[in-house]
C-alpha atoms as a PDB file:
ATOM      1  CA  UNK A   1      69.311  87.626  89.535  1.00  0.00           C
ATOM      2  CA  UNK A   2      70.747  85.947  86.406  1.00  0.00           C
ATOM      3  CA  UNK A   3      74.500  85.263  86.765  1.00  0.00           C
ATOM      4  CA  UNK A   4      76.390  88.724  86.848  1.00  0.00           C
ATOM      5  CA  UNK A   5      80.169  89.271  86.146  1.00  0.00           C
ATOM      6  CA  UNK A   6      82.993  92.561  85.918  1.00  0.00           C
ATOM      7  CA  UNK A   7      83.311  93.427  82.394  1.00  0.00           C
ATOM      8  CA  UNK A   8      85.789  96.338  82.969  1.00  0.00           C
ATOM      9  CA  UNK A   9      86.674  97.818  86.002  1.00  0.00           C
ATOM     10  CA  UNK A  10      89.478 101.045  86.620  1.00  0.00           C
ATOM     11  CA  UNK A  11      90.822 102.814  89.173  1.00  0.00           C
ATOM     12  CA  UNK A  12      89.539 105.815  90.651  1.00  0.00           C
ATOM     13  CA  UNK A  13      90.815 106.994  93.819  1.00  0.00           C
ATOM     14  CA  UNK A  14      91.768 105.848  97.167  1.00  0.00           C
ATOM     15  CA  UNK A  15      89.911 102.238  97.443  1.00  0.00           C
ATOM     16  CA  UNK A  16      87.767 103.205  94.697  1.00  0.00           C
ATOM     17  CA  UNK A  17      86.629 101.402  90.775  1.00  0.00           C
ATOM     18  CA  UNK A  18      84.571 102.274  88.973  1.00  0.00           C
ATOM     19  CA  UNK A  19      82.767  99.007  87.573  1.00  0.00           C
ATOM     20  CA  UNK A  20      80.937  98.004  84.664  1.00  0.00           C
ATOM     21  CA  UNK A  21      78.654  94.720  84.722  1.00  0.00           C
ATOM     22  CA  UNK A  22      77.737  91.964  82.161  1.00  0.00           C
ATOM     23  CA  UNK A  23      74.110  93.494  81.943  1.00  0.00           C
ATOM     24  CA  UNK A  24      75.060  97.051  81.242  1.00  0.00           C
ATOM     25  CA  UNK A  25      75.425  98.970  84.907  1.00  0.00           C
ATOM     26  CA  UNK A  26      77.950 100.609  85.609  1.00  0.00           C
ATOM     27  CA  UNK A  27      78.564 101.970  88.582  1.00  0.00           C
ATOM     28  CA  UNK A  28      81.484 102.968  91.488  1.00  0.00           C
ATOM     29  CA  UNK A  29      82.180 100.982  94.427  1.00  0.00           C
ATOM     30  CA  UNK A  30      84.311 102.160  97.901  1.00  0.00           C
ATOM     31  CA  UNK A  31      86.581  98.827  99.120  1.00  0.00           C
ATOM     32  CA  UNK A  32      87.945 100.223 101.806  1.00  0.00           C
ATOM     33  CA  UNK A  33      85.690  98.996 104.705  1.00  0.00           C
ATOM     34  CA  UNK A  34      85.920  95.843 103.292  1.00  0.00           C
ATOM     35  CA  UNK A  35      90.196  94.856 103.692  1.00  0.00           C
ATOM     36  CA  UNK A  36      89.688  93.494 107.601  1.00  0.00           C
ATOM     37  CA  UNK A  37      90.002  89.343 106.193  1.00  0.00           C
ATOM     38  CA  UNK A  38      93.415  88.505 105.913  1.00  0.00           C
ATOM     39  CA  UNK A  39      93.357  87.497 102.049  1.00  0.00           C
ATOM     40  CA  UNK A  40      92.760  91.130 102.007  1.00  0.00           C
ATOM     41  CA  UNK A  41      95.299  93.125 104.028  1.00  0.00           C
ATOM     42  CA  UNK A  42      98.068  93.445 101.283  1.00  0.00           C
ATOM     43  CA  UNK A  43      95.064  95.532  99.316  1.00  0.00           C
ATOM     44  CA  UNK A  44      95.740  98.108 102.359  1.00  0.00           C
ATOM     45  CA  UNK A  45      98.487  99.778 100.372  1.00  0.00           C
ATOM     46  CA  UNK A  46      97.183 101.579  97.587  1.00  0.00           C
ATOM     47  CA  UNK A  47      99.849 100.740  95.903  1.00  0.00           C
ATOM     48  CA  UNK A  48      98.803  96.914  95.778  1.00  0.00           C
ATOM     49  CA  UNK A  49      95.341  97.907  95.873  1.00  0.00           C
ATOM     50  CA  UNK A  50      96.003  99.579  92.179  1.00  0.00           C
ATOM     51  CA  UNK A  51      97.679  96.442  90.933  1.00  0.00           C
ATOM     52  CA  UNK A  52      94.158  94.705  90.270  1.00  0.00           C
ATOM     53  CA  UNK A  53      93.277  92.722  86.853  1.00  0.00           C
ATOM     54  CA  UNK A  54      90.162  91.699  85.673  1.00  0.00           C
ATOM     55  CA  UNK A  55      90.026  88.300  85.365  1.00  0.00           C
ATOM     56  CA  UNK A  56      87.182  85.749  83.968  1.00  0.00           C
ATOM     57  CA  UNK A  57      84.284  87.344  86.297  1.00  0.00           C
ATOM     58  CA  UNK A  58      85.648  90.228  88.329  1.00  0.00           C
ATOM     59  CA  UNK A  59      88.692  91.994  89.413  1.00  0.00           C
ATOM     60  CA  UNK A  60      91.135  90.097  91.500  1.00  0.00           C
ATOM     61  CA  UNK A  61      94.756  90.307  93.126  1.00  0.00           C
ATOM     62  CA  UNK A  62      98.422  88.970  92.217  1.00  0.00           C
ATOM     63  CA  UNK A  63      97.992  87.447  96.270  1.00  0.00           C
ATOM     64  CA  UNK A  64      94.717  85.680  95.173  1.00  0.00           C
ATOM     65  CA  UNK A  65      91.884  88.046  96.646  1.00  0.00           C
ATOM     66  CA  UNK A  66      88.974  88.928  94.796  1.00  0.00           C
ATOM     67  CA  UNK A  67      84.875  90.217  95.296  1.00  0.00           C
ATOM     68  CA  UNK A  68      82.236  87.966  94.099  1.00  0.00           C
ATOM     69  CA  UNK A  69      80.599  90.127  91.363  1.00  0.00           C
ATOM     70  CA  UNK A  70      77.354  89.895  93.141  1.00  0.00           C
ATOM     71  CA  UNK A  71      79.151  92.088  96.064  1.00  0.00           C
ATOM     72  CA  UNK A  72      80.355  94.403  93.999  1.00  0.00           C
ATOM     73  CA  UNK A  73      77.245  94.802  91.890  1.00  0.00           C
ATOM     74  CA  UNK A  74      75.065  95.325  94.992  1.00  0.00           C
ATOM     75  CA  UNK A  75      77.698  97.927  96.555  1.00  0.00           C
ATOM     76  CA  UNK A  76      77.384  99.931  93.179  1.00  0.00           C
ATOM     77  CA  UNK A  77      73.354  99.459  93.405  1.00  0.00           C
ATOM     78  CA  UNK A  78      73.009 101.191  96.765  1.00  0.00           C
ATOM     79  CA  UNK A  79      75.398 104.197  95.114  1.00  0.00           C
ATOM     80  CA  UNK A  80      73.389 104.683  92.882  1.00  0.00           C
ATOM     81  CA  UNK A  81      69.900 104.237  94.684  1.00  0.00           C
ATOM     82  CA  UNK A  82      71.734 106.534  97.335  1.00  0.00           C
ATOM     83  CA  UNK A  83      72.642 109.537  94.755  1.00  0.00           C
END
């Protein structure tokens, strides 16, 4: 796989973006099974969990988490393969 990156991502519900890639996909991924690592257990409040920005490559938080794109590209693959 060539090098993929988060083009535009927004909120949809609960732990839920929808995400759109630097080949064209698009596609919705669920976070919410993946907060257990500490870097990730202020994105337990939905309220932080909303506060996201895209940065150079994918979406990332004010406390310095982020998803490698490849992650989130995969999790929106299997959606879609799955529906």
């Amino acid at each position: 796989m060539e090098n993929i990156w988060v083009t535009n991502a927004e909120y949809i519900k609960g732990y839920e973006l929808e995400l759109h890639f630097s080949d064209g996909s698009s596609g919705n991924v669920d976070l919410e099974g993946y907060l257990d690592k500490p870097i990730f257990e202020p994105l337990n409040s939905i309220e932080f969990f909303k506060r996201f920005k895209l940065g150079s490559w994918t979406v990332e938080w004010e406390n310095g988490a982020d998803f490698a794109p490849e992650f989130l590209y995969e999790k929106c693959r299997r959606v879609m393969a799955s529906s």
